[in-house]
N, C-alpha and C. Protein backbone atom coordinates (compact mmCIF):
# COMPACT_ATOMS: atom_id res chain seq x y z
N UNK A 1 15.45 15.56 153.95
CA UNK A 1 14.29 15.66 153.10
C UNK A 1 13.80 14.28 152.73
N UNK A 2 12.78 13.97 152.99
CA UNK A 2 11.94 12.58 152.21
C UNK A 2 11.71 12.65 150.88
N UNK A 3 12.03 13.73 149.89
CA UNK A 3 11.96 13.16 149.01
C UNK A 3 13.23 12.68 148.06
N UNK A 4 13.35 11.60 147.35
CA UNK A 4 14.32 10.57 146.81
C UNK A 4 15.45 11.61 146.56
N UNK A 5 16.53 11.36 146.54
CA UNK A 5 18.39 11.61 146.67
C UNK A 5 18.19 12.39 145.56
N UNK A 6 18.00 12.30 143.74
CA UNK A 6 18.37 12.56 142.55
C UNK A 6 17.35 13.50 142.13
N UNK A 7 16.46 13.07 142.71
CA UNK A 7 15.19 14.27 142.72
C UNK A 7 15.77 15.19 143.65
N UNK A 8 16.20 15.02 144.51
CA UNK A 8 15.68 16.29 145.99
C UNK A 8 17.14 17.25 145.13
N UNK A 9 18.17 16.43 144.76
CA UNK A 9 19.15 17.05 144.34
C UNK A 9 18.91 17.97 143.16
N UNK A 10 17.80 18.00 141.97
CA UNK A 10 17.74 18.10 141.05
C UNK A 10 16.41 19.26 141.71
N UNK A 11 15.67 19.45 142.45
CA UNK A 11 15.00 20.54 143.57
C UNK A 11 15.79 21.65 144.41
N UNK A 12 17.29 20.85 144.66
CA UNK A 12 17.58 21.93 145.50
C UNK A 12 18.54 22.78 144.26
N UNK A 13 19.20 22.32 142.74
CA UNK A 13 19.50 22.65 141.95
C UNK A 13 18.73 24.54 141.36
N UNK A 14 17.10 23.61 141.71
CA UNK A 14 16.49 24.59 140.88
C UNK A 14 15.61 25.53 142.12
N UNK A 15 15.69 25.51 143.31
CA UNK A 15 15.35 26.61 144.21
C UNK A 15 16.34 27.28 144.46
N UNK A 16 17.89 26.56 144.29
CA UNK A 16 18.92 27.83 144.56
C UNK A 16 19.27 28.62 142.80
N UNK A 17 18.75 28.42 141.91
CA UNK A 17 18.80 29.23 140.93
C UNK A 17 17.70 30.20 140.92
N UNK A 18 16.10 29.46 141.28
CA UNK A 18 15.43 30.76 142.14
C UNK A 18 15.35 31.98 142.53
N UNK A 19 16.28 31.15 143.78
CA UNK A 19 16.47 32.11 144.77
C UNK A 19 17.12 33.08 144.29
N UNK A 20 18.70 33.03 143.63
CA UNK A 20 19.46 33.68 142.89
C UNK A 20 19.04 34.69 142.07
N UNK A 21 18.18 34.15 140.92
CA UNK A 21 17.22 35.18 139.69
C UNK A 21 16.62 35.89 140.66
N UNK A 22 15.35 35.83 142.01
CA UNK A 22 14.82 36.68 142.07
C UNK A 22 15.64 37.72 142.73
N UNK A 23 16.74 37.19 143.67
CA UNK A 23 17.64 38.18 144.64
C UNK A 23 17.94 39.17 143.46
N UNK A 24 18.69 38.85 142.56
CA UNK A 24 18.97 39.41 141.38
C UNK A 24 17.95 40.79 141.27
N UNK A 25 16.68 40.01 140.59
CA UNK A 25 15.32 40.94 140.26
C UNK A 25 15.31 42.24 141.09
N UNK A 26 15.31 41.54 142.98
CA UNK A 26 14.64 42.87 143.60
C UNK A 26 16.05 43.88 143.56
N UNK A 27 17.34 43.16 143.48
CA UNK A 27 18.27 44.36 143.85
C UNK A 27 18.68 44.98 142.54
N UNK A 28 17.70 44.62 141.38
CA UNK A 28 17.92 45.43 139.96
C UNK A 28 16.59 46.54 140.55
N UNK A 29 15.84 45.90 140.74
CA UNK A 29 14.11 47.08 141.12
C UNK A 29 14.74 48.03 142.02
N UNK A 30 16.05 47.63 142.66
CA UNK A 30 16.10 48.54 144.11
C UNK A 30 17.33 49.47 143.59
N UNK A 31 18.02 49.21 142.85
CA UNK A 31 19.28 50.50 141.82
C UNK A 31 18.28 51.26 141.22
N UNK A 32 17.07 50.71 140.27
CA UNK A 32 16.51 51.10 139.93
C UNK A 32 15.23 52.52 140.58
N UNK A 33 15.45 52.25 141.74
CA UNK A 33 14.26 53.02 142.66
C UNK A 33 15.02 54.22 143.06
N UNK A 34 16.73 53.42 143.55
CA UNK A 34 17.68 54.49 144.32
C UNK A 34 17.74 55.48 143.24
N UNK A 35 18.03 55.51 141.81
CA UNK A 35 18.50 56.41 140.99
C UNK A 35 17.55 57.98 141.17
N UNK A 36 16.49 57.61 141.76
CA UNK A 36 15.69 58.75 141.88
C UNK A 36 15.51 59.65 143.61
N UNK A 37 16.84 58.71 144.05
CA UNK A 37 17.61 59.50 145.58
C UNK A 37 19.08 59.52 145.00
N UNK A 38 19.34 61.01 146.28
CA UNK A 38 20.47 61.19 146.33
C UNK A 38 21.57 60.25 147.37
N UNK A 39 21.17 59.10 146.69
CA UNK A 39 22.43 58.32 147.31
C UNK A 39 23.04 56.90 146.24
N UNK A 40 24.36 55.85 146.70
CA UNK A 40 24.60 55.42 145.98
C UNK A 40 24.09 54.06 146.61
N UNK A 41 24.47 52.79 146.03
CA UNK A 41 23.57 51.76 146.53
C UNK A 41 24.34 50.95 147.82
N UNK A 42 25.68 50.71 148.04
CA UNK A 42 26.57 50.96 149.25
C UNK A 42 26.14 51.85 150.20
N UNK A 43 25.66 53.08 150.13
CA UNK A 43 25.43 54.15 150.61
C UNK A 43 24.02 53.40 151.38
N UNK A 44 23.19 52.99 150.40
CA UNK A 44 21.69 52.70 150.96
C UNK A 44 21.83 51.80 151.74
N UNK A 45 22.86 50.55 151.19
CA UNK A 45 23.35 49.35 152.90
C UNK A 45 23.38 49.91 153.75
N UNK A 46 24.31 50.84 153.90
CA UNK A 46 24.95 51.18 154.92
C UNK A 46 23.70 52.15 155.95
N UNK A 47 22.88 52.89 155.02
CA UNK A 47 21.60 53.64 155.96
C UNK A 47 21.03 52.03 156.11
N UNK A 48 20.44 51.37 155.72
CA UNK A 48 20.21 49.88 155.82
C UNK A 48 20.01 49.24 157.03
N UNK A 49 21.17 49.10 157.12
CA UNK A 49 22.63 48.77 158.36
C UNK A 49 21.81 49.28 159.56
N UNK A 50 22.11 50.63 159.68
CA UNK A 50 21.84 51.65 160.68
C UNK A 50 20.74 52.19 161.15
N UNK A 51 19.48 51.77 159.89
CA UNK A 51 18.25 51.69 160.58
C UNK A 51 17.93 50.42 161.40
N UNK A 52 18.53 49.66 161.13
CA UNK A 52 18.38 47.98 161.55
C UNK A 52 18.43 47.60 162.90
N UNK A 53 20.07 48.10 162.74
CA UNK A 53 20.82 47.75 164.20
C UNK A 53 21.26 49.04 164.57
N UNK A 54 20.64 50.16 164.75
CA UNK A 54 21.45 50.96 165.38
C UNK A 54 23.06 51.95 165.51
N UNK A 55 23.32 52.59 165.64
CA UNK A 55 24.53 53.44 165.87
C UNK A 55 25.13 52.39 165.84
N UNK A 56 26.89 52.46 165.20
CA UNK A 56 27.63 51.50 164.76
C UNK A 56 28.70 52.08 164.76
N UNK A 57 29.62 51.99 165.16
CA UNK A 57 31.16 52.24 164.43
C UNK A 57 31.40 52.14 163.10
N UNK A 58 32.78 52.83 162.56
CA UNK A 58 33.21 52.46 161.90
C UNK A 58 33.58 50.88 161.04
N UNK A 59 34.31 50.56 162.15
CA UNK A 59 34.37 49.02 162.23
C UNK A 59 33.56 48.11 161.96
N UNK A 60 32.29 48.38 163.36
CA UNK A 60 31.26 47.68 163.28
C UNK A 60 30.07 47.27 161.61
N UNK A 61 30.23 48.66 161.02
CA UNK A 61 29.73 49.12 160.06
C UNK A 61 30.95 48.20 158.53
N UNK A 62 31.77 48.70 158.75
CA UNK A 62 32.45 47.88 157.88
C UNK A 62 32.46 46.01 157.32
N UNK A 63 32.38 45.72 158.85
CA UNK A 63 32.01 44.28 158.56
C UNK A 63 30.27 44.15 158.44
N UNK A 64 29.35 44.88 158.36
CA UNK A 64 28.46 44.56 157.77
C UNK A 64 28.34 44.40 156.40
N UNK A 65 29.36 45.62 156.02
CA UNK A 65 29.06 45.72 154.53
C UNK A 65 30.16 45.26 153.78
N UNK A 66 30.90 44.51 154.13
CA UNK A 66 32.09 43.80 153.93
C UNK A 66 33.16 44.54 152.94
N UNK A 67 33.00 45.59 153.46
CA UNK A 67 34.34 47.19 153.19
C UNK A 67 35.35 46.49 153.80
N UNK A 68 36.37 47.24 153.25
CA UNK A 68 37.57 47.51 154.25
C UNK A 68 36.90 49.02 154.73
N UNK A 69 37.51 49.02 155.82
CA UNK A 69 37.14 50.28 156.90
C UNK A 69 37.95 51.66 156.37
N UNK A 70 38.84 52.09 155.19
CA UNK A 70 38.82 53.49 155.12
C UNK A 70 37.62 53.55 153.69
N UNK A 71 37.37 52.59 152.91
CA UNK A 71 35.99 52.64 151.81
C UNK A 71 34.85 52.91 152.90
N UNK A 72 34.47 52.54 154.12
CA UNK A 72 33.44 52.65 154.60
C UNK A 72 33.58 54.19 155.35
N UNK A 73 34.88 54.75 155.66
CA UNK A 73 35.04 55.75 156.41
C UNK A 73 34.71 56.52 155.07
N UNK A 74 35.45 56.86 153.96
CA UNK A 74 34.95 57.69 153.12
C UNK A 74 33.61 57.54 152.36
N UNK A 75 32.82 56.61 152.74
CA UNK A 75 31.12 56.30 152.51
C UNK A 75 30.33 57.37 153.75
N UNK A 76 31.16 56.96 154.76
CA UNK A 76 30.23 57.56 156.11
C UNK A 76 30.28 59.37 155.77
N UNK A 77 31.72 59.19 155.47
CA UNK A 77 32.33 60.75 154.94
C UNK A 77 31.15 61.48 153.96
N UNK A 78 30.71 61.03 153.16
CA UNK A 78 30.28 61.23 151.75
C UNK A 78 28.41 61.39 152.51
N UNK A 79 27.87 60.32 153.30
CA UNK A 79 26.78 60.52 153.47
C UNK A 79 26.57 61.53 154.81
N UNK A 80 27.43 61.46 155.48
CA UNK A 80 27.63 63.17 156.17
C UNK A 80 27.53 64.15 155.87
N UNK A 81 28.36 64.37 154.86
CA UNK A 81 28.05 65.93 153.86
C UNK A 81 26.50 66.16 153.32
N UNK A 82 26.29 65.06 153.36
CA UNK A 82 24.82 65.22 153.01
C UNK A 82 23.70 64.87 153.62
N UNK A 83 24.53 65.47 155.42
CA UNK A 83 23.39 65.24 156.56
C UNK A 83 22.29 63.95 156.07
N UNK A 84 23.21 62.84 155.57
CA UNK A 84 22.22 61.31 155.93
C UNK A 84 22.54 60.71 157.56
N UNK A 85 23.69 61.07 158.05
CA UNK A 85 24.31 60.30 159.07
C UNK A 85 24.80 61.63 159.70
N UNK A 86 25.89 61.15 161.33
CA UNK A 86 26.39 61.89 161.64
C UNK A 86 27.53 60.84 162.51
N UNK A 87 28.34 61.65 162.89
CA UNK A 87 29.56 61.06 163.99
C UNK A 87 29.11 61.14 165.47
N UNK A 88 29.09 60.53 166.44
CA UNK A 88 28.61 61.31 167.56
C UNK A 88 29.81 60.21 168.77
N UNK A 89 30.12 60.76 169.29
CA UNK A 89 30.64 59.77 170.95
C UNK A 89 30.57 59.10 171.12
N UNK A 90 30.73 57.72 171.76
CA UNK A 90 29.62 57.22 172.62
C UNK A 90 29.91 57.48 173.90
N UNK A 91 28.48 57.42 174.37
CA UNK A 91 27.99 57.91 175.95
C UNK A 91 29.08 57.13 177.08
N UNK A 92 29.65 55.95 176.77
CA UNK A 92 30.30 55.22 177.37
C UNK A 92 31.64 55.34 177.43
N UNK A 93 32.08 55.93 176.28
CA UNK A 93 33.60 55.62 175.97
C UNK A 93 33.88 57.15 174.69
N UNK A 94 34.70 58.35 175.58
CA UNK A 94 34.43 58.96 174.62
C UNK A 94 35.35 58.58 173.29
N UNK A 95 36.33 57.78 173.28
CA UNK A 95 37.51 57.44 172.55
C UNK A 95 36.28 56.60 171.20
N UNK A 96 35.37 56.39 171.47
CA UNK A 96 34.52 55.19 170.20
C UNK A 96 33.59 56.80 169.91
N UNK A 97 34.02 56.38 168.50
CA UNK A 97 32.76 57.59 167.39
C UNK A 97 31.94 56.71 167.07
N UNK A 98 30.70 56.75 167.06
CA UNK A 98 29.19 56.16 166.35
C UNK A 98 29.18 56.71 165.13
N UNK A 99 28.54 56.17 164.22
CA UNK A 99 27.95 56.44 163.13
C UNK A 99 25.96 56.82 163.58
N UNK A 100 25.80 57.80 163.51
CA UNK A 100 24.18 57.76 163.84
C UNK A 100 23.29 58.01 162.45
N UNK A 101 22.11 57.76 162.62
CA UNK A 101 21.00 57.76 161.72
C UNK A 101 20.55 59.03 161.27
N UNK A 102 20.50 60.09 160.74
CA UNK A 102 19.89 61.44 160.88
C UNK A 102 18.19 61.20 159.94
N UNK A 103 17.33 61.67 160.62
CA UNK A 103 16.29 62.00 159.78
C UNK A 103 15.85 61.60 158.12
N UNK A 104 17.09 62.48 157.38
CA UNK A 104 16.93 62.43 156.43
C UNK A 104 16.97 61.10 155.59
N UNK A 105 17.88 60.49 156.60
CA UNK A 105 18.48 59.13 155.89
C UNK A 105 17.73 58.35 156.46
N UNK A 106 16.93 58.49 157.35
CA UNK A 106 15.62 57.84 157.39
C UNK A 106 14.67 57.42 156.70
N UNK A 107 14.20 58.78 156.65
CA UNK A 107 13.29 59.06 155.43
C UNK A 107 13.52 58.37 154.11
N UNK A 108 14.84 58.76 153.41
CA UNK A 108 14.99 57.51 152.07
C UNK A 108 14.90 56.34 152.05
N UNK A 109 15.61 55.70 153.33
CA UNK A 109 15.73 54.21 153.11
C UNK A 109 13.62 53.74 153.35
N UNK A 110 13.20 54.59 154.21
CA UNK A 110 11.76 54.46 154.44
C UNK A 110 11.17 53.93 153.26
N UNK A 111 11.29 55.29 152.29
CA UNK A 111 10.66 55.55 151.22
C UNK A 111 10.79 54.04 149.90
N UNK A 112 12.15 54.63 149.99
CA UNK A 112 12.37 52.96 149.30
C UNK A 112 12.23 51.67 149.32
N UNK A 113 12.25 51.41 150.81
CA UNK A 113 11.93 50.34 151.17
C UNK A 113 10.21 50.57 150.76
N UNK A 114 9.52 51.29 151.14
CA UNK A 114 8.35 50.83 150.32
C UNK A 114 7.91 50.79 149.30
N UNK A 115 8.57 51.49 148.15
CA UNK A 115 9.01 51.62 146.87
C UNK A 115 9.08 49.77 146.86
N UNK A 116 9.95 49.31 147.23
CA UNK A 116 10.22 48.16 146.69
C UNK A 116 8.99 46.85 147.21
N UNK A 117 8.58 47.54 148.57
CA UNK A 117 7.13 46.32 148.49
C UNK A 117 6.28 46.24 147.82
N UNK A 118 6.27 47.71 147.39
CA UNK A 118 4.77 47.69 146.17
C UNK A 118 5.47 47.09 144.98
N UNK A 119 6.37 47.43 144.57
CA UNK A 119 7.02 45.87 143.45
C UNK A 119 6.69 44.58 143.42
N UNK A 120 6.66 44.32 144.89
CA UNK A 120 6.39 42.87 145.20
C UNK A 120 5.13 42.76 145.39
N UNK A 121 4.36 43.26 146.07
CA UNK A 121 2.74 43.84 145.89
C UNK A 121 2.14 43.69 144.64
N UNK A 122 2.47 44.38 143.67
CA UNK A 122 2.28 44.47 142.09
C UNK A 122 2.36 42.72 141.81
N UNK A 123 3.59 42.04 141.87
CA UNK A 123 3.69 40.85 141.90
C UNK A 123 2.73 39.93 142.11
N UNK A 124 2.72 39.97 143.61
CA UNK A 124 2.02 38.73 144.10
C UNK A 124 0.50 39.49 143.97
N UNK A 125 -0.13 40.03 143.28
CA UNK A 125 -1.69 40.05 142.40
C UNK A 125 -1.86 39.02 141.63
N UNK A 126 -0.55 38.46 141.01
CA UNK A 126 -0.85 36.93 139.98
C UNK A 126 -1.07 35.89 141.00
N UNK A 127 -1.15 35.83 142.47
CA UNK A 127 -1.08 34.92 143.40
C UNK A 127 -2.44 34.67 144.54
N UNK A 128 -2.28 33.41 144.26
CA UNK A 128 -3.69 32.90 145.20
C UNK A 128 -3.32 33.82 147.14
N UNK A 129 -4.08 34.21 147.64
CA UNK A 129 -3.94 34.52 149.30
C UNK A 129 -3.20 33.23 149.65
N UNK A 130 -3.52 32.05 149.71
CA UNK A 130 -2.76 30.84 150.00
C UNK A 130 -1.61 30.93 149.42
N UNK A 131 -0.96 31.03 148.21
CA UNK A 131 0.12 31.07 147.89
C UNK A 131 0.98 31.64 148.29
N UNK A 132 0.70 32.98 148.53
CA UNK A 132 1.44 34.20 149.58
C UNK A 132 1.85 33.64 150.76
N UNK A 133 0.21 33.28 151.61
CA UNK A 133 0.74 32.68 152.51
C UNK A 133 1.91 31.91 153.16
N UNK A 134 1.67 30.71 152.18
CA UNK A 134 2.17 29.64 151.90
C UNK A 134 4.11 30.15 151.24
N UNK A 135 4.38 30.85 150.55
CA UNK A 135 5.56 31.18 150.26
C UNK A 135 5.56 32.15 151.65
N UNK A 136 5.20 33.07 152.42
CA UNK A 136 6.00 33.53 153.34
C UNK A 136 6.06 32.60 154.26
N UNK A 137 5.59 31.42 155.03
CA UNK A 137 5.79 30.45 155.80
C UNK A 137 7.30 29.73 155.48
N UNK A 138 7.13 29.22 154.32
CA UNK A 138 8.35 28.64 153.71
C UNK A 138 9.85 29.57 153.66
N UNK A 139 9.70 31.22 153.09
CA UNK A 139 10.78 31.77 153.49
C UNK A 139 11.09 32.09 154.52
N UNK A 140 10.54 32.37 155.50
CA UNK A 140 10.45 32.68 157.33
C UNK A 140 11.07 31.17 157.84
N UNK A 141 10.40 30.16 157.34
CA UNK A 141 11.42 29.21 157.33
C UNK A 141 12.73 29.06 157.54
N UNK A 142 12.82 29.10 155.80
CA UNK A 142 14.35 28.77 155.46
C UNK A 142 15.61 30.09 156.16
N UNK A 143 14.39 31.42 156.55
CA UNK A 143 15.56 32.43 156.68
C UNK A 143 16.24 31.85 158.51
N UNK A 144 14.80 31.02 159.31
CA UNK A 144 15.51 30.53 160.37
C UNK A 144 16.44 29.44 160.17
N UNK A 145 15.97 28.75 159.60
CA UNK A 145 17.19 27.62 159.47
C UNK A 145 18.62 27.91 159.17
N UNK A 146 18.72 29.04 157.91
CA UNK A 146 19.66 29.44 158.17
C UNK A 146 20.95 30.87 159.03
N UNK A 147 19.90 31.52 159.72
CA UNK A 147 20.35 32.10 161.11
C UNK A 147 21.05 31.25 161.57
N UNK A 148 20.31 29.85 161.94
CA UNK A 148 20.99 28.77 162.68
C UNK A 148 22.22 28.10 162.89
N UNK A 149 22.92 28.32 161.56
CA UNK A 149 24.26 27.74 161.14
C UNK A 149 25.11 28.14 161.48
């Protein structure tokens, strides 16, 4: 960074407290949104997860959500009963069970997830079009830089 050592230090102080408060904000707006689905907020990672990337293992699924793997087996358990997910084969190997996506659990994480843009929507009305801009350039940014590491 070009700008001076005590400054840039005393900048990166106060964008990672930022960052922190707002992460904070949206995943209070987003307990807040879930309470009005039938699911828990682990539960919503994990549909999350699986709309994202696809059918997953057990396993696979576990280290996303940084479970130990029988908490994630009795999560998968729990959103089964309530036809969010299902178990299925895989086509390759019948010995590997998938975790799959069902419909329903579609549909919520859908819903919510837009639930939570219009939050941010609502938000950025206090904000110039440039500003928007200008802050999604900068986070699209920083989210490559740090992929990178």
């Amino acid at each position: 960074m070009k700008i001076e050592n005590e400054l840039n230090q005393d900048l990166v102080v106060d964008i990672e407290k930022d960052l922190r408060y707002i992460s904070a904000i949206i995943k209070q707006k987003g307990r807040e949104i879930l309470n009005h689905y039938p699911i828990t907020l682990p539960q919503f990672y994990a549909l999350q997860w699986l709309l994202e990337e696809g059918d997953m293992t057990i396993g696979e699924l576990s280290n996303k959500l940084a479970l130990a793997c029988s908490t994630t087996t009795d999560l998968v358990d729990r959103m089964e009963k309530n036809t969010l997910v299902m178990r299925v084969k895989d086509t390759n190997d019948r010995r590997v069970v998938r975790i799959h996506l069902l419909e329903v659990g579609k549909q919520i994480i859908d819903e919510v997830i837009v639930k939570r843009q219009d939050y941010l929507k609502d938000i950025f009305e206090q904000f110039s079009d440039q500003e928007v801009l200008q802050l999604k350039s900068s986070l699209s940014k920083l989210h490559q830089e740090m992929k990178q590491e």
